[in-house]
PDB file of N, CA and C in Angstrom:
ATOM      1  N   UNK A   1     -18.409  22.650  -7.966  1.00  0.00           N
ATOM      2  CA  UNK A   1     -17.360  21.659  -7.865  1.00  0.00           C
ATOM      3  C   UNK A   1     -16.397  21.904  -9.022  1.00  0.00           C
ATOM      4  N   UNK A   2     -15.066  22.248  -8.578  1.00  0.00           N
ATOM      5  CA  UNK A   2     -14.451  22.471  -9.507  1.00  0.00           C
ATOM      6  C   UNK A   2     -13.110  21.073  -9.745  1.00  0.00           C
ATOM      7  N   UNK A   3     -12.744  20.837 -11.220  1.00  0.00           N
ATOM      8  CA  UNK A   3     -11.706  19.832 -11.557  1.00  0.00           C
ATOM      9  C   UNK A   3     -10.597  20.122 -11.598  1.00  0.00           C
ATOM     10  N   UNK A   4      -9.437  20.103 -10.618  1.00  0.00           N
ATOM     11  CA  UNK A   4      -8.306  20.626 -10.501  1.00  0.00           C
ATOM     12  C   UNK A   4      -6.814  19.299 -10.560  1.00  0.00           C
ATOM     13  N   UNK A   5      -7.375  18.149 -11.017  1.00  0.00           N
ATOM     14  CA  UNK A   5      -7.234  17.114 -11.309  1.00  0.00           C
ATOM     15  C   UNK A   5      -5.229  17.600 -11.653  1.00  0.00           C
ATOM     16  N   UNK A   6      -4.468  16.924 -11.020  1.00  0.00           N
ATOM     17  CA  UNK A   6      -2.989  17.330 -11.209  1.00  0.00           C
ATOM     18  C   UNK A   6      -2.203  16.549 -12.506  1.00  0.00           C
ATOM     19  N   UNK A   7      -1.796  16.942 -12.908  1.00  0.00           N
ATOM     20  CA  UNK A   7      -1.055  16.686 -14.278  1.00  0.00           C
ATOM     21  C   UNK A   7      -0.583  15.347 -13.773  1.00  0.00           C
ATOM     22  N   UNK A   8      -1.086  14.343 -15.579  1.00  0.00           N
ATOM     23  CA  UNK A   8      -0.973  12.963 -15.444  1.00  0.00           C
ATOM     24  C   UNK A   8       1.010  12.079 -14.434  1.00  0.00           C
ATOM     25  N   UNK A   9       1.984  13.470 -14.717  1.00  0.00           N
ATOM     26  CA  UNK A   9       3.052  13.435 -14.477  1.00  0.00           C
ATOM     27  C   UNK A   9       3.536  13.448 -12.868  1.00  0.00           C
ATOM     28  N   UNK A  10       2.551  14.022 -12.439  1.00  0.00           N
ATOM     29  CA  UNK A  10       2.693  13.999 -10.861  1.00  0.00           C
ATOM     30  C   UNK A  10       1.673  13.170 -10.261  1.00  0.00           C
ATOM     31  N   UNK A  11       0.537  13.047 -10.620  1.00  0.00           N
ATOM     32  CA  UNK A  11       0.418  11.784 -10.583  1.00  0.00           C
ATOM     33  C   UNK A  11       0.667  10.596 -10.329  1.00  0.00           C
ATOM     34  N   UNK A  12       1.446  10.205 -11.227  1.00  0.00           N
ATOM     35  CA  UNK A  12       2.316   8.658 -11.489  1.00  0.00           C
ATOM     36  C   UNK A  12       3.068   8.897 -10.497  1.00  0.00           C
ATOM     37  N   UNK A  13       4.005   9.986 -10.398  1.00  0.00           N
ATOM     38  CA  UNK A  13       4.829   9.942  -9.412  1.00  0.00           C
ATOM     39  C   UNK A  13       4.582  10.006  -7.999  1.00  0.00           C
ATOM     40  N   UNK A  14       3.697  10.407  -7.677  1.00  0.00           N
ATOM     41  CA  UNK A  14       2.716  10.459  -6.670  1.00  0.00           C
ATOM     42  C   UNK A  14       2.361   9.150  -6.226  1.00  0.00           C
ATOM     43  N   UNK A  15       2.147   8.283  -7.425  1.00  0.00           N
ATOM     44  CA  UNK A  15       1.425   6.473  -7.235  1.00  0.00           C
ATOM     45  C   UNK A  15       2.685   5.721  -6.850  1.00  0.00           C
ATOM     46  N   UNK A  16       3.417   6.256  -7.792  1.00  0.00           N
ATOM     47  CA  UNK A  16       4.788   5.163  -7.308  1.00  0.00           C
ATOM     48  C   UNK A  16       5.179   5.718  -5.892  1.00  0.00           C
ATOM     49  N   UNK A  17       5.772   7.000  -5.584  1.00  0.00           N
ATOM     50  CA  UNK A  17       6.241   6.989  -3.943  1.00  0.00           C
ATOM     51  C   UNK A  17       4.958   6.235  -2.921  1.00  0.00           C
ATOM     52  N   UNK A  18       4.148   6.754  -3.150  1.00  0.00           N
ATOM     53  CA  UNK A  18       2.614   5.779  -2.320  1.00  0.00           C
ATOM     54  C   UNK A  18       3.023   4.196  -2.340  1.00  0.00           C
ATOM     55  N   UNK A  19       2.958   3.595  -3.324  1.00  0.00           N
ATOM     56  CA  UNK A  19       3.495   2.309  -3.645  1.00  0.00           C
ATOM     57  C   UNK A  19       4.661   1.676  -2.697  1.00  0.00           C
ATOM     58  N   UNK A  20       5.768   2.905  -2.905  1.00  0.00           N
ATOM     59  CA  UNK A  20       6.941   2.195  -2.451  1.00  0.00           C
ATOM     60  C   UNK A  20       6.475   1.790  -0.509  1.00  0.00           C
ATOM     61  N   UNK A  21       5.765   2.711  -0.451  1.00  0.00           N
ATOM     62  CA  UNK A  21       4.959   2.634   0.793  1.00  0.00           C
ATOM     63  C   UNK A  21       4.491   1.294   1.662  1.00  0.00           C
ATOM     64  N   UNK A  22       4.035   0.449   0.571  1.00  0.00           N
ATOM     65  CA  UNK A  22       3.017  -0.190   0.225  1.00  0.00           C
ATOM     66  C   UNK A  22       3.357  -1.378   1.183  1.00  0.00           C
ATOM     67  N   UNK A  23       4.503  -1.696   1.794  1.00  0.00           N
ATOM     68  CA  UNK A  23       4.506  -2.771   2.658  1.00  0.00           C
ATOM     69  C   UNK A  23       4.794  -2.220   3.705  1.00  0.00           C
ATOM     70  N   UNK A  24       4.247  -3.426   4.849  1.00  0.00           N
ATOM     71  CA  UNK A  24       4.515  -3.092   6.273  1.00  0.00           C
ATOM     72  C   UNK A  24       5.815  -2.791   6.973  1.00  0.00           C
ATOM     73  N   UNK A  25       6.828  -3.972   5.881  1.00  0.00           N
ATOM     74  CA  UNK A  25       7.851  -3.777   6.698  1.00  0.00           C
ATOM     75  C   UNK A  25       9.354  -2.554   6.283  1.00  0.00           C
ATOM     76  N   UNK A  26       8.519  -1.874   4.860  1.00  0.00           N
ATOM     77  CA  UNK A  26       8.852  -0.857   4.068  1.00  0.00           C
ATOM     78  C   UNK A  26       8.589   0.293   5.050  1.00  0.00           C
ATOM     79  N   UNK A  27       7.626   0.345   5.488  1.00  0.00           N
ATOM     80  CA  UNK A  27       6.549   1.513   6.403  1.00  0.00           C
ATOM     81  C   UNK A  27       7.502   1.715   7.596  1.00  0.00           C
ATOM     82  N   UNK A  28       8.009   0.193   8.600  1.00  0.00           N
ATOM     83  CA  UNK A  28       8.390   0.246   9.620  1.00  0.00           C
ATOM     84  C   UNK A  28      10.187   0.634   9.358  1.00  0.00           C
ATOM     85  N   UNK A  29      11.065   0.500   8.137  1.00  0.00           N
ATOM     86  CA  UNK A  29      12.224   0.753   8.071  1.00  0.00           C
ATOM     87  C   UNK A  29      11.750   2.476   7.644  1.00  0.00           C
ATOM     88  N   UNK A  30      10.939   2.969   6.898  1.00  0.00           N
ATOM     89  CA  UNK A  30      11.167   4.735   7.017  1.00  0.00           C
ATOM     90  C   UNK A  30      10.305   4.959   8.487  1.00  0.00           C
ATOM     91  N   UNK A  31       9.893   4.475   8.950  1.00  0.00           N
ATOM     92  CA  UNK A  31       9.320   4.987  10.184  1.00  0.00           C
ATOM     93  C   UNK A  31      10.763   4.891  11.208  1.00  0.00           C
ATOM     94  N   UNK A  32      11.348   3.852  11.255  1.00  0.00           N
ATOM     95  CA  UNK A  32      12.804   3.920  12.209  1.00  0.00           C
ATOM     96  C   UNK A  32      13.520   5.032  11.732  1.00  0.00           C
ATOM     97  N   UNK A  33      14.037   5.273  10.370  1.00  0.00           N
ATOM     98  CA  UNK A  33      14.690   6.433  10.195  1.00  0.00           C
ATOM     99  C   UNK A  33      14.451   7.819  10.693  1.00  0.00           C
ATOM    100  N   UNK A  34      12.762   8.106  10.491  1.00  0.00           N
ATOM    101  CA  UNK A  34      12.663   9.003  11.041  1.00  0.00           C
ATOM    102  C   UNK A  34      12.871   9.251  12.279  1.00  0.00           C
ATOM    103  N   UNK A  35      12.356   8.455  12.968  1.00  0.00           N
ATOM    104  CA  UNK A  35      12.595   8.224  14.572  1.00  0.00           C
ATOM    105  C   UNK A  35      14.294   8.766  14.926  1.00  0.00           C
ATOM    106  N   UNK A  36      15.223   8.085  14.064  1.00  0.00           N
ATOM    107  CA  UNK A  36      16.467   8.534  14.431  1.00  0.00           C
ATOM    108  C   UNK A  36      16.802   9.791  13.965  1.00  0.00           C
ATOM    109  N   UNK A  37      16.098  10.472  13.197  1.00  0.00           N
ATOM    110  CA  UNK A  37      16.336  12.010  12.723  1.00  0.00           C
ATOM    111  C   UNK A  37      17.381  11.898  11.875  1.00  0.00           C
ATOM    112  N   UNK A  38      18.247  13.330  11.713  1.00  0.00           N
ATOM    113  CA  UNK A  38      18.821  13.677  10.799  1.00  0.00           C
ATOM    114  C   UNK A  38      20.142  13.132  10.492  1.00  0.00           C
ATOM    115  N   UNK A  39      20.085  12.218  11.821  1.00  0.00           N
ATOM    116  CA  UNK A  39      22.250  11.264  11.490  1.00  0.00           C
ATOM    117  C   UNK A  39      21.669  10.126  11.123  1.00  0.00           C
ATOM    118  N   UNK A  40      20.513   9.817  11.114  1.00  0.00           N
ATOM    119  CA  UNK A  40      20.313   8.157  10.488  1.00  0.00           C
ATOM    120  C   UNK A  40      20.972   7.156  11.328  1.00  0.00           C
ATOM    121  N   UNK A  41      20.782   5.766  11.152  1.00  0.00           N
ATOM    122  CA  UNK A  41      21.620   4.817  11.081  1.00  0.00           C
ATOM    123  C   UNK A  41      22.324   3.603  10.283  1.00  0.00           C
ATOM    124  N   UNK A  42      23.307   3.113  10.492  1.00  0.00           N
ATOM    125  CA  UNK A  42      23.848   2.326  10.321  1.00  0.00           C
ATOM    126  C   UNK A  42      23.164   1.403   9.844  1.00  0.00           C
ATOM    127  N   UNK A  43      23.198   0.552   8.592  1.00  0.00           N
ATOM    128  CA  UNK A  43      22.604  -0.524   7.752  1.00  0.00           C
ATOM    129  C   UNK A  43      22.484  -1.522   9.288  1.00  0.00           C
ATOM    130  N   UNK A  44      23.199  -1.858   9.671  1.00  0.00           N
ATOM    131  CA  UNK A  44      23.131  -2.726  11.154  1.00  0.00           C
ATOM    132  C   UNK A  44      22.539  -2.316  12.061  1.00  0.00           C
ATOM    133  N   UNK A  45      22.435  -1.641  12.303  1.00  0.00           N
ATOM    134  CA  UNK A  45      21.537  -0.532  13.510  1.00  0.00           C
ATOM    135  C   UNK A  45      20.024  -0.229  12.705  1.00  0.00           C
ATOM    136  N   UNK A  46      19.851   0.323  11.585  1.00  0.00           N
ATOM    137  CA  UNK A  46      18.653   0.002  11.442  1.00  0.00           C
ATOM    138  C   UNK A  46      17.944  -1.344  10.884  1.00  0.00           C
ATOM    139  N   UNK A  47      18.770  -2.326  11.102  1.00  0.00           N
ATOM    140  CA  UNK A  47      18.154  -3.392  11.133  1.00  0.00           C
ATOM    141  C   UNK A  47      17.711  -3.803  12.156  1.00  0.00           C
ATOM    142  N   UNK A  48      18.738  -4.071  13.117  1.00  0.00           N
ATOM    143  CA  UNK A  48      18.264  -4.157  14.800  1.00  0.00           C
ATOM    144  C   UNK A  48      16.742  -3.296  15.651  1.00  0.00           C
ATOM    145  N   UNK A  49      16.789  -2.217  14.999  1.00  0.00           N
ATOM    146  CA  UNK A  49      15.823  -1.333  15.362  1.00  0.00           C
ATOM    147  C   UNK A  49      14.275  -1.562  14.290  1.00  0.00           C
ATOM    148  N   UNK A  50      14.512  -1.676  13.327  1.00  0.00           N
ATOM    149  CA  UNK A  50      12.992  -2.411  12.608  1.00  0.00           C
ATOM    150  C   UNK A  50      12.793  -3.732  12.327  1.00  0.00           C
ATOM    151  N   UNK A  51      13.852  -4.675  13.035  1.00  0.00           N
ATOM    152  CA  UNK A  51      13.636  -5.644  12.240  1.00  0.00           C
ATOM    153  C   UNK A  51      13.316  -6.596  11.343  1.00  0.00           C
ATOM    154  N   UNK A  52      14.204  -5.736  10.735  1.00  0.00           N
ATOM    155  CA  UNK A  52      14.137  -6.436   9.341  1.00  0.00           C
ATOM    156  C   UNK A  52      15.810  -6.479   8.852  1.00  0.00           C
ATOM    157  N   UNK A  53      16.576  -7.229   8.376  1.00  0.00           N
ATOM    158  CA  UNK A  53      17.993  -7.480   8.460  1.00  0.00           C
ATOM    159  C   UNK A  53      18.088  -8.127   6.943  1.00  0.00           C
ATOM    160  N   UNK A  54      19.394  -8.491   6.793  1.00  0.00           N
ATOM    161  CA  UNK A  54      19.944  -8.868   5.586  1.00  0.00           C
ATOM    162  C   UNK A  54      19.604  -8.246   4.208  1.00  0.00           C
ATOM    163  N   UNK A  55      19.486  -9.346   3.293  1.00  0.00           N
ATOM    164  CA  UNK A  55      18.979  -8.709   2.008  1.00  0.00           C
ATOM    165  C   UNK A  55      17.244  -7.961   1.779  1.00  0.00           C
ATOM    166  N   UNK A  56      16.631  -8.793   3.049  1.00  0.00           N
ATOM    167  CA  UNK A  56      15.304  -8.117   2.700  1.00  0.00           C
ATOM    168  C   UNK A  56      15.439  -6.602   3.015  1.00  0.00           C
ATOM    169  N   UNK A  57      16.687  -5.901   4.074  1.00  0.00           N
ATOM    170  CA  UNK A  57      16.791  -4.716   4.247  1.00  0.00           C
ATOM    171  C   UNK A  57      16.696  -3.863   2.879  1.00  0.00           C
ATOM    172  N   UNK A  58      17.822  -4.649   2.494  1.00  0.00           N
ATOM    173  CA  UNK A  58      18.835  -4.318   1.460  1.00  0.00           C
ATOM    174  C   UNK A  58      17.632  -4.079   0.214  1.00  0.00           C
ATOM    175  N   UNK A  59      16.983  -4.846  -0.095  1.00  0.00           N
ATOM    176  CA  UNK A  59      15.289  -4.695  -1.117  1.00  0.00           C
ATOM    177  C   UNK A  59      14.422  -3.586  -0.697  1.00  0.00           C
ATOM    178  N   UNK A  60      14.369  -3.489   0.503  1.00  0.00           N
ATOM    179  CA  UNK A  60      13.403  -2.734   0.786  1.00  0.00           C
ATOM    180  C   UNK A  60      14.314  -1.042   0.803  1.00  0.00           C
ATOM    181  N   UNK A  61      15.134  -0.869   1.120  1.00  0.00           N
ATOM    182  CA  UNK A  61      16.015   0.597   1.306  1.00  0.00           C
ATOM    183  C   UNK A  61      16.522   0.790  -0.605  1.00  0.00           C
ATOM    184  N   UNK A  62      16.534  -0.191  -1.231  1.00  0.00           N
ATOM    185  CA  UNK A  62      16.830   0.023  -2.994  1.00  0.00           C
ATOM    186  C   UNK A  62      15.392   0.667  -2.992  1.00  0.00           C
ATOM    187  N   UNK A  63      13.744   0.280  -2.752  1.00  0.00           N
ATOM    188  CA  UNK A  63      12.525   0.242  -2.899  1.00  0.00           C
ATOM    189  C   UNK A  63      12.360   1.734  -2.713  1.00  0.00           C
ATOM    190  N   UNK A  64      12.723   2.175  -0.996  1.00  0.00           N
ATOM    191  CA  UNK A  64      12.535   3.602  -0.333  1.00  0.00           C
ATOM    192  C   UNK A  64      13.355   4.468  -0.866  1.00  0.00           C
ATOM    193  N   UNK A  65      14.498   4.392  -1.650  1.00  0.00           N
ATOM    194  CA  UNK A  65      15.723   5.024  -2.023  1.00  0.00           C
ATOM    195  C   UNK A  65      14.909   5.554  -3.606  1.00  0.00           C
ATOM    196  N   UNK A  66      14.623   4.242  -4.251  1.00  0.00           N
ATOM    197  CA  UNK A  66      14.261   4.828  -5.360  1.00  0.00           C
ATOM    198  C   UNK A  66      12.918   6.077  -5.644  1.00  0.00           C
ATOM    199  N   UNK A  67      12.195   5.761  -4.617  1.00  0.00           N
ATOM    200  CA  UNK A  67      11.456   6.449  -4.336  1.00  0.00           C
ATOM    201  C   UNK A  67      11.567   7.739  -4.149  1.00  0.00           C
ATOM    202  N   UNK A  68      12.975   8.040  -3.740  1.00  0.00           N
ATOM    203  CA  UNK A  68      13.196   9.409  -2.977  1.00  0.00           C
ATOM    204  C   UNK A  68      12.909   9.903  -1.883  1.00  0.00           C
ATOM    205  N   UNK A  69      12.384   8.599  -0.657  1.00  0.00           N
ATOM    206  CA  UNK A  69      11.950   8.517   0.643  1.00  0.00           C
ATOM    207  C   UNK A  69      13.375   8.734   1.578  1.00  0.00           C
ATOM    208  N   UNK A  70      14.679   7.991   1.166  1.00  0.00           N
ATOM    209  CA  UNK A  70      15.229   8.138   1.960  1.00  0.00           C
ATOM    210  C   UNK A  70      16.608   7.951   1.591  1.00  0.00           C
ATOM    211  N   UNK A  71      17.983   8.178   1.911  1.00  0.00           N
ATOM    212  CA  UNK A  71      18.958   8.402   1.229  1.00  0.00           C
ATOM    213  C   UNK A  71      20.208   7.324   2.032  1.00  0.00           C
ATOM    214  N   UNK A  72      21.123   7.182   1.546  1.00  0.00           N
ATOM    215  CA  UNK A  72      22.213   6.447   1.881  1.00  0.00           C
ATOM    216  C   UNK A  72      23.526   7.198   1.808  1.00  0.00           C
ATOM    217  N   UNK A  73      24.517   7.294   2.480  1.00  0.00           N
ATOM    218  CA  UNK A  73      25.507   7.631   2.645  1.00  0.00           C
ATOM    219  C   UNK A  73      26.859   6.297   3.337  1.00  0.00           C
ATOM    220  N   UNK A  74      27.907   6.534   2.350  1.00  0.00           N
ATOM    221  CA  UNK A  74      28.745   5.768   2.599  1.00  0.00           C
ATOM    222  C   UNK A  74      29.475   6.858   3.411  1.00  0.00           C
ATOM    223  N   UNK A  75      30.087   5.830   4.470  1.00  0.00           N
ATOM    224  CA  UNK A  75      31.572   6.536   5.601  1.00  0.00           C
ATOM    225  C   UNK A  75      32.030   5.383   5.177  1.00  0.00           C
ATOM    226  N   UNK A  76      33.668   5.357   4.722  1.00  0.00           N
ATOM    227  CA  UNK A  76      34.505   4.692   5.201  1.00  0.00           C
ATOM    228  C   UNK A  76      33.723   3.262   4.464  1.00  0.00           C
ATOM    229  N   UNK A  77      33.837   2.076   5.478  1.00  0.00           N
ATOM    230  CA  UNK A  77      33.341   1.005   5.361  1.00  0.00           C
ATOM    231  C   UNK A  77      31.410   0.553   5.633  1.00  0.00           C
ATOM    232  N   UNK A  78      31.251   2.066   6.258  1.00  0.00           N
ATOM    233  CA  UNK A  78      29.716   1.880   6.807  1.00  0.00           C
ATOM    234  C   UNK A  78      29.169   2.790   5.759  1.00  0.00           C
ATOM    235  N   UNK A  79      27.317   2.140   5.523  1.00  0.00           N
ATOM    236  CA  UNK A  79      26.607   2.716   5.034  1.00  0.00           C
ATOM    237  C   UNK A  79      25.186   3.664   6.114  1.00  0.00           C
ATOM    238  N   UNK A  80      25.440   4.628   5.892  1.00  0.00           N
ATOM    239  CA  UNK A  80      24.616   5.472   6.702  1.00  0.00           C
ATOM    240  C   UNK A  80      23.384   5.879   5.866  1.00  0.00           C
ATOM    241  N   UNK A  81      22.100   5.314   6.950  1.00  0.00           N
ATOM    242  CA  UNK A  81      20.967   5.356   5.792  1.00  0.00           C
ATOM    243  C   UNK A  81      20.019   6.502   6.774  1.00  0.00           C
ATOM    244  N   UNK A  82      19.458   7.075   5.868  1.00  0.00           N
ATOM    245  CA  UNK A  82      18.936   8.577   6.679  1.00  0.00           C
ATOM    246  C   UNK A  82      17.590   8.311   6.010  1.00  0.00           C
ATOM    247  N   UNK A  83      16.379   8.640   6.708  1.00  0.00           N
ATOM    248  CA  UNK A  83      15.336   9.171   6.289  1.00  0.00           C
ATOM    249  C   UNK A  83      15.182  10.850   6.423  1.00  0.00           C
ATOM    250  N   UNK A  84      16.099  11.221   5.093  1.00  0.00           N
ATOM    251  CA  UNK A  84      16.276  12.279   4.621  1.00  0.00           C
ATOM    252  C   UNK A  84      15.635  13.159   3.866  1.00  0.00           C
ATOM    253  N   UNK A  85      14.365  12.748   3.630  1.00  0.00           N
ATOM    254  CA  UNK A  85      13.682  13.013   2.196  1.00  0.00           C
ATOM    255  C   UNK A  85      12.161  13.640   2.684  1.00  0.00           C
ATOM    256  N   UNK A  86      12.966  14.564   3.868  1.00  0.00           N
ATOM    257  CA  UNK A  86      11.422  15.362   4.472  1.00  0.00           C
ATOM    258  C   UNK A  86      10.348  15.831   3.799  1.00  0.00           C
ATOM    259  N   UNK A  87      10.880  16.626   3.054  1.00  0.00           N
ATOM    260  CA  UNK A  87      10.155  17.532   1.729  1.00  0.00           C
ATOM    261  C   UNK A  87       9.315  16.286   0.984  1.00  0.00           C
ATOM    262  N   UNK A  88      10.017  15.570   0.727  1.00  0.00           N
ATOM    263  CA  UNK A  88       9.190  14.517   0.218  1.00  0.00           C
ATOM    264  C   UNK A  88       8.181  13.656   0.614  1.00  0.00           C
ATOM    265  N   UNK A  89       8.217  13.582   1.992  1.00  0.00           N
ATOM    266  CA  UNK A  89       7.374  13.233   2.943  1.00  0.00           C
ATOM    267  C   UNK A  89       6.275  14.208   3.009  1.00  0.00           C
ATOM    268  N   UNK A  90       6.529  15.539   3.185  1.00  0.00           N
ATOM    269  CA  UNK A  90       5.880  16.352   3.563  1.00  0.00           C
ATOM    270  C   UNK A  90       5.231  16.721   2.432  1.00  0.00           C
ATOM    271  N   UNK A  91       5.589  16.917   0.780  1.00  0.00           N
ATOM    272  CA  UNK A  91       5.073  16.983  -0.067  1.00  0.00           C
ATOM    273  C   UNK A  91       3.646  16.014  -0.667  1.00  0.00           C
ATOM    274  N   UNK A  92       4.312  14.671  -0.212  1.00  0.00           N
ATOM    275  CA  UNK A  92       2.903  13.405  -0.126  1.00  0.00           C
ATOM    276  C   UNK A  92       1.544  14.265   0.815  1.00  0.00           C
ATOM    277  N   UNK A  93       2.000  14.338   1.734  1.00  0.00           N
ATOM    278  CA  UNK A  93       0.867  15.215   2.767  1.00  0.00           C
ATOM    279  C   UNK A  93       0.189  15.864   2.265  1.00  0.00           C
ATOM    280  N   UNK A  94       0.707  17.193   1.564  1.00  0.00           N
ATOM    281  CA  UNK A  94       0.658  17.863   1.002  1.00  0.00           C
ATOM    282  C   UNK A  94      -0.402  17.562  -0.461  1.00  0.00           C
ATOM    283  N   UNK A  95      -0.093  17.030  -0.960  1.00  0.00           N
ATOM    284  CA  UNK A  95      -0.492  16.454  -2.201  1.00  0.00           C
ATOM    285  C   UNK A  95      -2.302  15.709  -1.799  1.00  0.00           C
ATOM    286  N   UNK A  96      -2.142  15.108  -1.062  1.00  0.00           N
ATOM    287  CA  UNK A  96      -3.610  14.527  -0.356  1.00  0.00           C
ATOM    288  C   UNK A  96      -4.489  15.289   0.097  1.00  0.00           C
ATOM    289  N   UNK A  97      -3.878  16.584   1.268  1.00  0.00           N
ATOM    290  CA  UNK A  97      -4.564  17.292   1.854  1.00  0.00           C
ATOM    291  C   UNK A  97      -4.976  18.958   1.458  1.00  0.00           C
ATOM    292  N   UNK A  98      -4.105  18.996   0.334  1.00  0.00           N
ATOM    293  CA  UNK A  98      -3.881  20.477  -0.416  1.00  0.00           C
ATOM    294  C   UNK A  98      -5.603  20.917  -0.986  1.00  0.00           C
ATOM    295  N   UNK A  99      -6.344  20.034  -1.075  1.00  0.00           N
ATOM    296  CA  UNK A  99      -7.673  20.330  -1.509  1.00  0.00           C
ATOM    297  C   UNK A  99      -8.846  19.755  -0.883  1.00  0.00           C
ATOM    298  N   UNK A 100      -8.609  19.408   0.670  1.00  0.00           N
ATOM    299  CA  UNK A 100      -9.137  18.781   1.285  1.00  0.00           C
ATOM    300  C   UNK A 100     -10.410  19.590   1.388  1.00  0.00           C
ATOM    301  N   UNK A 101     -11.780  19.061   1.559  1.00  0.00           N
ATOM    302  CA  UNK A 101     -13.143  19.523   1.304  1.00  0.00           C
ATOM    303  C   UNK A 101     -13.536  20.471   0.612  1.00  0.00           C
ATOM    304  N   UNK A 102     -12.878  20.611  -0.795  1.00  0.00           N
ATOM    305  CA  UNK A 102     -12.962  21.619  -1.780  1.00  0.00           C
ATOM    306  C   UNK A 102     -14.648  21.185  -2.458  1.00  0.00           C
ATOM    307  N   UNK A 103     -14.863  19.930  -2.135  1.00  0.00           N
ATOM    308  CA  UNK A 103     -16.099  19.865  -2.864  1.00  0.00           C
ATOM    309  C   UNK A 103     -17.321  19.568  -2.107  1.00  0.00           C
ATOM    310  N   UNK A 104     -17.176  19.416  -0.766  1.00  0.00           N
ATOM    311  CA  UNK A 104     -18.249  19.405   0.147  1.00  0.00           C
ATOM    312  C   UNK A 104     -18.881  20.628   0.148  1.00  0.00           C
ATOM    313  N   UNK A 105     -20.014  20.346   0.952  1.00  0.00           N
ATOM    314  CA  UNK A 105     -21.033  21.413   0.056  1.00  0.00           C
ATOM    315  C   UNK A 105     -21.215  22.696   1.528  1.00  0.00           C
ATOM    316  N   UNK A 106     -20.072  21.786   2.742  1.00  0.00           N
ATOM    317  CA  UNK A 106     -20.461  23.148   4.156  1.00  0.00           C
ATOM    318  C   UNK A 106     -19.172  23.749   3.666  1.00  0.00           C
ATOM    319  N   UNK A 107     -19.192  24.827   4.497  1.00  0.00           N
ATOM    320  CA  UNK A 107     -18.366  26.093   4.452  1.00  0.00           C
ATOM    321  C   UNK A 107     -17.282  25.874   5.478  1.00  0.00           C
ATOM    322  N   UNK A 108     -18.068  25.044   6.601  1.00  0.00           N
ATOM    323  CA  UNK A 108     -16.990  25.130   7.635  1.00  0.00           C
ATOM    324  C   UNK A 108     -16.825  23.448   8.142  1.00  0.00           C
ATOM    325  N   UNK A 109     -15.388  23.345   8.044  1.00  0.00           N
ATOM    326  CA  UNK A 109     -14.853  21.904   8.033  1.00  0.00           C
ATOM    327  C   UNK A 109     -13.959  22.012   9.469  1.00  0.00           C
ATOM    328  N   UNK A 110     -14.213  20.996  10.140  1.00  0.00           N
ATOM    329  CA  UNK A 110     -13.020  20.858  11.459  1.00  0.00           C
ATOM    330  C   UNK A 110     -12.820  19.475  11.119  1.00  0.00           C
ATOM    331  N   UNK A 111     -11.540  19.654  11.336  1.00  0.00           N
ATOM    332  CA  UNK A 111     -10.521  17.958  11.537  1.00  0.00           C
ATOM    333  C   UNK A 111     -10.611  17.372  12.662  1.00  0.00           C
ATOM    334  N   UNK A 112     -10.563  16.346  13.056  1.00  0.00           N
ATOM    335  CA  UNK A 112     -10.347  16.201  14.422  1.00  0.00           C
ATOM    336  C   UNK A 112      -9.735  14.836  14.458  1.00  0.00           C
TER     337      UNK A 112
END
């Protein structure tokens, strides 16, 4: 069994994006983004679509933003909010599963 334990720095950062995670209705506004792919929507449109609206949007997309989950873009008068932050998504994955049954004691592991 070896200790490959990741530097206290990624880590933390690791706890906080997990965190920002951490509510349901946090979960269900980056889960709509993704759903809409790479044009995002509209602060109004993804409210309609996760419902969740007003300022609690507005808390929760400061929450996912800071995180680096997902990004905002102004047009004009509209704010275009993208779950943009694939790599980052994919890096969390990554981060969990990168040493998956390194310390079990069979040789051969299936997922299912």
């Amino acid at each position: 069994m070896s200790d490959s334990t990741p530097p206290p720095d990624q880590l933390a950062e690791m706890a906080s994006t997990f965190a920002a995670l951490g509510s349901e209705q946090r979960l269900s506004v980056l889960r709509t983004l993704v759903r809409a792919g790479p044009d995002g929507l509209t602060i109004g449109e993804l409210g309609v679509r996760s419902g969740v609206s007003g300022s609690t949007l507005t808390h929760h997309m400061k929450i996912l933003a800071a995180a680096g989950l997902v990004n905002q873009l102004r047009q004009g008068r509209k704010i275009i909010c993208i779950g943009a932050a694939y790599d980052t998504m994919s890096g969390l994955s990554e981060f969990l599963l990168s040493e998956c049954c390194a310390d079990a004691s069979q040789t051969d592991h299936t997922h299912g």
